[in-house]
PDB file of N, CA and C in Angstrom:
ATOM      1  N   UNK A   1      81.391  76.227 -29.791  1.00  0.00           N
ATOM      2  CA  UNK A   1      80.593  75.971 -28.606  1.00  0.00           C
ATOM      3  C   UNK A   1      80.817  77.071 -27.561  1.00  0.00           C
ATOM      4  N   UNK A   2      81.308  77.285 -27.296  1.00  0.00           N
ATOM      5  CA  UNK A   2      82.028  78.737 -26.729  1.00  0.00           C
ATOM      6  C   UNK A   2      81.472  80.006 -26.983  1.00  0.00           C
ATOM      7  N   UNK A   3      81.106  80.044 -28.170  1.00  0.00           N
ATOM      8  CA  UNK A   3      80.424  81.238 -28.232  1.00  0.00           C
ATOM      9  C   UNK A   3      78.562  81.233 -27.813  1.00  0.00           C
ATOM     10  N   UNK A   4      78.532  80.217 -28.022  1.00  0.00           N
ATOM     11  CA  UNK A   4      77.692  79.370 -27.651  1.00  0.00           C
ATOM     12  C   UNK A   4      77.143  79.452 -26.603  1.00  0.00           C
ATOM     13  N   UNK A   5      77.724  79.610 -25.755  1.00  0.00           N
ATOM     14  CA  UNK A   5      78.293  79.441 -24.229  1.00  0.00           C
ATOM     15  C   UNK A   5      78.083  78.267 -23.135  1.00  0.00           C
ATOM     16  N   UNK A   6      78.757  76.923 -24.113  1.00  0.00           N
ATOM     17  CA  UNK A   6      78.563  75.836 -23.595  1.00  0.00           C
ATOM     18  C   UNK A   6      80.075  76.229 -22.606  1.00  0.00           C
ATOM     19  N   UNK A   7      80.364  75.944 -21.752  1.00  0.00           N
ATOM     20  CA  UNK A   7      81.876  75.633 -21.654  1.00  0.00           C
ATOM     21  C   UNK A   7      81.999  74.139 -21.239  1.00  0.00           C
ATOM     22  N   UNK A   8      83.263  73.401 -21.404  1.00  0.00           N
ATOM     23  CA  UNK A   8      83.969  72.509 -21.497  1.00  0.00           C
ATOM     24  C   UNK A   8      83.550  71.549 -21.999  1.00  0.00           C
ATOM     25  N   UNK A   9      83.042  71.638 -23.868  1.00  0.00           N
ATOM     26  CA  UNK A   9      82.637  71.064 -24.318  1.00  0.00           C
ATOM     27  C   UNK A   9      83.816  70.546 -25.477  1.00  0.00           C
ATOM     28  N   UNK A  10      83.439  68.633 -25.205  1.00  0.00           N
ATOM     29  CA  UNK A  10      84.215  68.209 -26.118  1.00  0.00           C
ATOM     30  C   UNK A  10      83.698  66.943 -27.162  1.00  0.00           C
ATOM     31  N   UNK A  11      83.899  66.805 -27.754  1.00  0.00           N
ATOM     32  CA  UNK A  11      83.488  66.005 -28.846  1.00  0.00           C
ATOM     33  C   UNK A  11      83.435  64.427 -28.881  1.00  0.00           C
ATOM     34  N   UNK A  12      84.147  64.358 -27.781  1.00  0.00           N
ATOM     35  CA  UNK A  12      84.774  62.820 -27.277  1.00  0.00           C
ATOM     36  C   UNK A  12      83.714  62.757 -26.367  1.00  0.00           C
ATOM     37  N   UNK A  13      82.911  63.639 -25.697  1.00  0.00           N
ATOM     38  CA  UNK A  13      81.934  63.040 -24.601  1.00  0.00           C
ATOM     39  C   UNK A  13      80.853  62.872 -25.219  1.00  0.00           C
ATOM     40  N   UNK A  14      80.196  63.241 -27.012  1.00  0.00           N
ATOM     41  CA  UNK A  14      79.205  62.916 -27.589  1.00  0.00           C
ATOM     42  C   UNK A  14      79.277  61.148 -28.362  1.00  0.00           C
ATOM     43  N   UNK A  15      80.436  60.642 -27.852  1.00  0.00           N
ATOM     44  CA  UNK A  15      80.780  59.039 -28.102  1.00  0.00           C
ATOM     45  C   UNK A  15      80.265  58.282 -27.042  1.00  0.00           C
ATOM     46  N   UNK A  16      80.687  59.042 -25.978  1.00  0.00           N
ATOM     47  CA  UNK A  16      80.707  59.089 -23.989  1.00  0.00           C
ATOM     48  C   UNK A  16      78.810  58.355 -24.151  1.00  0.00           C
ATOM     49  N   UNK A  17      78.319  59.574 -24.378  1.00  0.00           N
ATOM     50  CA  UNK A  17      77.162  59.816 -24.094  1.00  0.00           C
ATOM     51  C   UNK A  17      75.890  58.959 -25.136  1.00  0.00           C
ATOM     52  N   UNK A  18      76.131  58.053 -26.260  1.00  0.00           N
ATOM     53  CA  UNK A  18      75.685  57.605 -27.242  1.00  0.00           C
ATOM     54  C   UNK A  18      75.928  55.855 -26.630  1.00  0.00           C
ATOM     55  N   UNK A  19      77.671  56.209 -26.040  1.00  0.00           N
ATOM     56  CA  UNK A  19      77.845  54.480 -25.427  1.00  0.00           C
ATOM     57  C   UNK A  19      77.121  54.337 -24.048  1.00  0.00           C
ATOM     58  N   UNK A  20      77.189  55.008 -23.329  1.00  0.00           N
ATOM     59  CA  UNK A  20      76.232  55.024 -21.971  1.00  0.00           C
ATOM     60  C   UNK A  20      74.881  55.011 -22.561  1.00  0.00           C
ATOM     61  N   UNK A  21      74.000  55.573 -23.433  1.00  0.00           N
ATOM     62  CA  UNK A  21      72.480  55.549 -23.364  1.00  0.00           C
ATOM     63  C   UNK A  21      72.583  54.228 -24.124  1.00  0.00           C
ATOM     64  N   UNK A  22      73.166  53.999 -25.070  1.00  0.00           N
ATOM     65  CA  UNK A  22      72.837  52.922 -25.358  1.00  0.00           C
ATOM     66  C   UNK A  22      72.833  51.103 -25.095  1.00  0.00           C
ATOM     67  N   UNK A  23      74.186  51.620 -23.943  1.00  0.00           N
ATOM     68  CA  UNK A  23      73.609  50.950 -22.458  1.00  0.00           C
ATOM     69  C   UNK A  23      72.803  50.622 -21.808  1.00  0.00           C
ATOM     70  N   UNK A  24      72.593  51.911 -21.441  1.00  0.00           N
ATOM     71  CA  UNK A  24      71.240  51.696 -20.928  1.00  0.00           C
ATOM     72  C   UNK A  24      69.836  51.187 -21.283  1.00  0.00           C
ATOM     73  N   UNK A  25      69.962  50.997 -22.992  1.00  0.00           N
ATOM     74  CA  UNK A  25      68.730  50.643 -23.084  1.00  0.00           C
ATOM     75  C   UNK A  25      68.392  49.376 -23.128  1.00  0.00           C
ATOM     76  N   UNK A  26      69.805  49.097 -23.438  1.00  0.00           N
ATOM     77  CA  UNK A  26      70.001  47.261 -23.491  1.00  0.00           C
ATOM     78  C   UNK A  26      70.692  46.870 -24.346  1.00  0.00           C
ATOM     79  N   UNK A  27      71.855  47.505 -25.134  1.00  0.00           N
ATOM     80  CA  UNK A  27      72.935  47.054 -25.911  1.00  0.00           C
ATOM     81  C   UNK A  27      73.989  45.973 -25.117  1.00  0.00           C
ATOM     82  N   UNK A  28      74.348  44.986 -25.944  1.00  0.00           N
ATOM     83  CA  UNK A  28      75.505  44.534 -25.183  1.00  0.00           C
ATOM     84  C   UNK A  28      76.641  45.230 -25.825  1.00  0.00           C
ATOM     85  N   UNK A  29      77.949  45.146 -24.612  1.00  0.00           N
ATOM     86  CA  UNK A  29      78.833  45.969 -24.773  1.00  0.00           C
ATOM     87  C   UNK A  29      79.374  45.813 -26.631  1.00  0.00           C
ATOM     88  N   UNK A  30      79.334  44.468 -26.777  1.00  0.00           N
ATOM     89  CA  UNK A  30      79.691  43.740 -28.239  1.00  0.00           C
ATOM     90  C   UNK A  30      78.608  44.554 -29.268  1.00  0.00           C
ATOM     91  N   UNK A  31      77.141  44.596 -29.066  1.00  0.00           N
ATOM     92  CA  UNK A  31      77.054  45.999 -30.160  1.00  0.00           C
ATOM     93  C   UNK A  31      77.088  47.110 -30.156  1.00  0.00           C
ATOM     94  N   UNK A  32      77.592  48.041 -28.607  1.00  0.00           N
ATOM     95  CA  UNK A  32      78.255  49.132 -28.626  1.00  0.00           C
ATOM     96  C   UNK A  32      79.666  49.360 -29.382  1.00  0.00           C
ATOM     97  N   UNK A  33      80.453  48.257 -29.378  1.00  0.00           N
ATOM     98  CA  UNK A  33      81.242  47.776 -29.801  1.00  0.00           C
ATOM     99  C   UNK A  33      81.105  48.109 -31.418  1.00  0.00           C
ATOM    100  N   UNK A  34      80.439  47.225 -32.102  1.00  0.00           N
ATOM    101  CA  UNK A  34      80.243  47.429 -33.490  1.00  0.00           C
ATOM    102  C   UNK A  34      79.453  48.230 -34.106  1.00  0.00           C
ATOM    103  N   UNK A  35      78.379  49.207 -33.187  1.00  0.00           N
ATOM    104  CA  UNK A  35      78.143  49.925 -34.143  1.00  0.00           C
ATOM    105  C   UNK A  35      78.942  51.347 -33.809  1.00  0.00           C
ATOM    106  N   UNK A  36      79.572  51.408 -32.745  1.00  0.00           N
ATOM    107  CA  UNK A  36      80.395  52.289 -32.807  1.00  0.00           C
ATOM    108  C   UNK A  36      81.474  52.658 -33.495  1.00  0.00           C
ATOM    109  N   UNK A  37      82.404  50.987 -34.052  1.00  0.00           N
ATOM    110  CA  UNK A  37      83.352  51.223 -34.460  1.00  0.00           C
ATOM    111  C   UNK A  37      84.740  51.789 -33.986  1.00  0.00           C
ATOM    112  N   UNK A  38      83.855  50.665 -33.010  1.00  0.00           N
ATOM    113  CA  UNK A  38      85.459  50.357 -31.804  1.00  0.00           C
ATOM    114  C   UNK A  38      86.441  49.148 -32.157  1.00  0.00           C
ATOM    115  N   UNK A  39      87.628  49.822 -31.720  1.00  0.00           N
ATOM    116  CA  UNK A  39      88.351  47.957 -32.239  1.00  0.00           C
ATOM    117  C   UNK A  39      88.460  47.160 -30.901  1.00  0.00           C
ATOM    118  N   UNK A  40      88.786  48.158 -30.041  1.00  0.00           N
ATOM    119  CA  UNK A  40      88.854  47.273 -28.779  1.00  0.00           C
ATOM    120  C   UNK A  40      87.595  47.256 -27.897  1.00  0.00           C
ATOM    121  N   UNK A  41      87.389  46.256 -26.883  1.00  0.00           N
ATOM    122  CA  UNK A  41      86.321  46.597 -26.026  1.00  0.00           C
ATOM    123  C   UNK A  41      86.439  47.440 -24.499  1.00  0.00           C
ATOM    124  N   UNK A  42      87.881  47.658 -24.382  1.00  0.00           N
ATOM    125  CA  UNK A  42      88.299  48.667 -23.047  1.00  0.00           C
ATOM    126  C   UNK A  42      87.236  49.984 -22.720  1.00  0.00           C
ATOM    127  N   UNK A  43      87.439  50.547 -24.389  1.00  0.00           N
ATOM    128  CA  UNK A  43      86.670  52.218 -23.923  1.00  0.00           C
ATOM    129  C   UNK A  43      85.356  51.370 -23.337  1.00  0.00           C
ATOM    130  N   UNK A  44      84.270  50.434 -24.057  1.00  0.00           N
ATOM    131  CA  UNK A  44      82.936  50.258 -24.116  1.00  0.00           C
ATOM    132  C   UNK A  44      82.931  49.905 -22.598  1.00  0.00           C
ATOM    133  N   UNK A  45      84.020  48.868 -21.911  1.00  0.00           N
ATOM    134  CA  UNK A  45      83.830  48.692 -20.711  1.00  0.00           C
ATOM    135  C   UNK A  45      83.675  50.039 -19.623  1.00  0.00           C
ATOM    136  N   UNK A  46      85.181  50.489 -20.258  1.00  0.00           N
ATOM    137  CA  UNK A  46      84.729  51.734 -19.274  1.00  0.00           C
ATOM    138  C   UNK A  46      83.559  52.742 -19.502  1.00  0.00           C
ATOM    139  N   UNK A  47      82.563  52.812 -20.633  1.00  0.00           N
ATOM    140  CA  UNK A  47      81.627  53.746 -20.378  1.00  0.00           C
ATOM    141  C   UNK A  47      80.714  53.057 -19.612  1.00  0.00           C
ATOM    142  N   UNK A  48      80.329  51.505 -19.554  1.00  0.00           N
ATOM    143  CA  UNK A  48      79.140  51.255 -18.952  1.00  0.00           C
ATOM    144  C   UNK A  48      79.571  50.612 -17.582  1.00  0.00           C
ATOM    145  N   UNK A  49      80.562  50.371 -16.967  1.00  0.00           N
ATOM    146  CA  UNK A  49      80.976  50.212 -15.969  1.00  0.00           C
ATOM    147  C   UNK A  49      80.697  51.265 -14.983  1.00  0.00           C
ATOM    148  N   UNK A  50      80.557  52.650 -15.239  1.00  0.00           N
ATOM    149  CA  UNK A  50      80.196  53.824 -14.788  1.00  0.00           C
ATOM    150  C   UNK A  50      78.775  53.867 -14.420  1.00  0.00           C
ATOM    151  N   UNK A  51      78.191  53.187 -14.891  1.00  0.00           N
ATOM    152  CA  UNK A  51      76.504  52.939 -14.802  1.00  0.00           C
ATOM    153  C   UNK A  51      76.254  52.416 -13.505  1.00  0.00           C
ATOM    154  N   UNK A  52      75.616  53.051 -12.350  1.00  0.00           N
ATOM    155  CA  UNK A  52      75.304  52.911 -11.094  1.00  0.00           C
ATOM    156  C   UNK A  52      74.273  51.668 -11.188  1.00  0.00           C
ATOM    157  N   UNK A  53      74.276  50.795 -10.826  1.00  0.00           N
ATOM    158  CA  UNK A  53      74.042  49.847 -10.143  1.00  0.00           C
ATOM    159  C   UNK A  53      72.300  49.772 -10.371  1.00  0.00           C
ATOM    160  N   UNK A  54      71.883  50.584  -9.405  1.00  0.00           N
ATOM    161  CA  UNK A  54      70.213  50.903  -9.732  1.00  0.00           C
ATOM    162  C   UNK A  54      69.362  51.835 -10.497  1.00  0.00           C
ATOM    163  N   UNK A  55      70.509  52.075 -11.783  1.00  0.00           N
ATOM    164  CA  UNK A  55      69.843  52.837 -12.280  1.00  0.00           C
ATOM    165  C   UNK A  55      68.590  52.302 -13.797  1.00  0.00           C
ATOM    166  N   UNK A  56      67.869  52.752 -13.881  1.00  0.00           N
ATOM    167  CA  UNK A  56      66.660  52.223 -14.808  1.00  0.00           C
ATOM    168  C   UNK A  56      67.706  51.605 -15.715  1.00  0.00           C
ATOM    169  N   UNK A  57      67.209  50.700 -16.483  1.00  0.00           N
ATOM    170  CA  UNK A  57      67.747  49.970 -17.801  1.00  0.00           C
ATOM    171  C   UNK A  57      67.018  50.623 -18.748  1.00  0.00           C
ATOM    172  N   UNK A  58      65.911  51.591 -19.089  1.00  0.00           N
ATOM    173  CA  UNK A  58      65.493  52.504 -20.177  1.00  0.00           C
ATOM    174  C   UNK A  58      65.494  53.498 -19.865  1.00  0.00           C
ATOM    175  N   UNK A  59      65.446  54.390 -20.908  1.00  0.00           N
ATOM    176  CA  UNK A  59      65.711  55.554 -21.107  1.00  0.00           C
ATOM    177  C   UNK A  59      64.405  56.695 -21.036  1.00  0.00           C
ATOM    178  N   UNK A  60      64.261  57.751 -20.395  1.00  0.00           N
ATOM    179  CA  UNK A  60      62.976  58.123 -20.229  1.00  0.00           C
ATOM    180  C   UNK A  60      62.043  58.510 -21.364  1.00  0.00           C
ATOM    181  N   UNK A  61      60.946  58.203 -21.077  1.00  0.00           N
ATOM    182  CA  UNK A  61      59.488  58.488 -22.781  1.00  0.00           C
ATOM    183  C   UNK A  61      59.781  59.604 -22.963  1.00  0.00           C
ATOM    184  N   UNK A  62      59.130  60.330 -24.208  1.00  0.00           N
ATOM    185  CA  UNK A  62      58.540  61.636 -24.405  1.00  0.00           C
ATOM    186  C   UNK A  62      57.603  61.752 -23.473  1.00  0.00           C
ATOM    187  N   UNK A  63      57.063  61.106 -22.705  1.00  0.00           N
ATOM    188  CA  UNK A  63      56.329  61.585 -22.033  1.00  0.00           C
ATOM    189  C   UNK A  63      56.733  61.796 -19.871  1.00  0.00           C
ATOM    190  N   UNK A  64      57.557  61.479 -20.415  1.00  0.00           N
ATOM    191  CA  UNK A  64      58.523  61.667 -18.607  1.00  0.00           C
ATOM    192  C   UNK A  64      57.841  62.945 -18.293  1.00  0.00           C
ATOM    193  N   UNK A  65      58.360  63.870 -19.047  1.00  0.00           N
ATOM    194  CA  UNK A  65      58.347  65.297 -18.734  1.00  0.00           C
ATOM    195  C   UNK A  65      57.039  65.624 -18.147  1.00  0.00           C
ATOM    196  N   UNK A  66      56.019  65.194 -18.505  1.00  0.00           N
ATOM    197  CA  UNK A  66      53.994  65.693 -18.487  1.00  0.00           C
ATOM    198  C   UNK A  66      53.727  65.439 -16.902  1.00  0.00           C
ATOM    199  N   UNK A  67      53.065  66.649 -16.710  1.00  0.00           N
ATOM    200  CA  UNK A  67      52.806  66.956 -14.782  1.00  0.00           C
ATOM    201  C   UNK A  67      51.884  65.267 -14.537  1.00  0.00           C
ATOM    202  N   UNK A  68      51.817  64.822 -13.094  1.00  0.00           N
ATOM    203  CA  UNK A  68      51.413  64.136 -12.889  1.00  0.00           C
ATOM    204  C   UNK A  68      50.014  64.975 -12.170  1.00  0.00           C
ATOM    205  N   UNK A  69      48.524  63.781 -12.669  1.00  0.00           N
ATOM    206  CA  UNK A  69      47.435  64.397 -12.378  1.00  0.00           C
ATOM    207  C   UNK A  69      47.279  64.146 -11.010  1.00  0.00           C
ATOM    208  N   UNK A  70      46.664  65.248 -10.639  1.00  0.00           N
ATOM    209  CA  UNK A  70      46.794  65.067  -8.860  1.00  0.00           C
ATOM    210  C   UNK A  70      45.204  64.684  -8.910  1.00  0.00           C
ATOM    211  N   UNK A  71      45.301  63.618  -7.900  1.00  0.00           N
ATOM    212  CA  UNK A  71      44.080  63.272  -7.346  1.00  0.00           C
ATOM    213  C   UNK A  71      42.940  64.362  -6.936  1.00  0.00           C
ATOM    214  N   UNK A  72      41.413  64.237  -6.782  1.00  0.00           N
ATOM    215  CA  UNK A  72      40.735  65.222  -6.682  1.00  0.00           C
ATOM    216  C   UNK A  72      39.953  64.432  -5.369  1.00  0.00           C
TER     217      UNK A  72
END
């Protein structure tokens, strides 16, 4: 990754980042839990405990990205 030129990239935050979205979309912590292949539920708490309060419960479309049409 480094050459790459990601820096401070680690392998443990692509677990990070799989238990938070899938949070977000509406997993309970119990099937973050199992399909992760966690034994305990501590880590799962702490990734979605991190989840701000008002943030969307889904995850954005393929289509987030597309300009919005401006009125004429």
């Amino acid at each position: 990754m480094a050459k790459a030129g990601v820096d401070g990239f680690a392998c443990h935050r692509l677990g990070h980042t799989w238990a938070t979205n899938a949070h977000r979309v509406g997993l309970s912590i119990f099937d973050i839990q199992e399909q992760g292949g966690g034994k305990k539920l501590d880590m799962v708490r702490r990734y979605t405990k991190s989840r701000p309060i008002g943030e969307p419960r889904r995850m954005p479309t393929s289509l987030a990205g597309m300009p919005k049409r401006r009125a004429s």
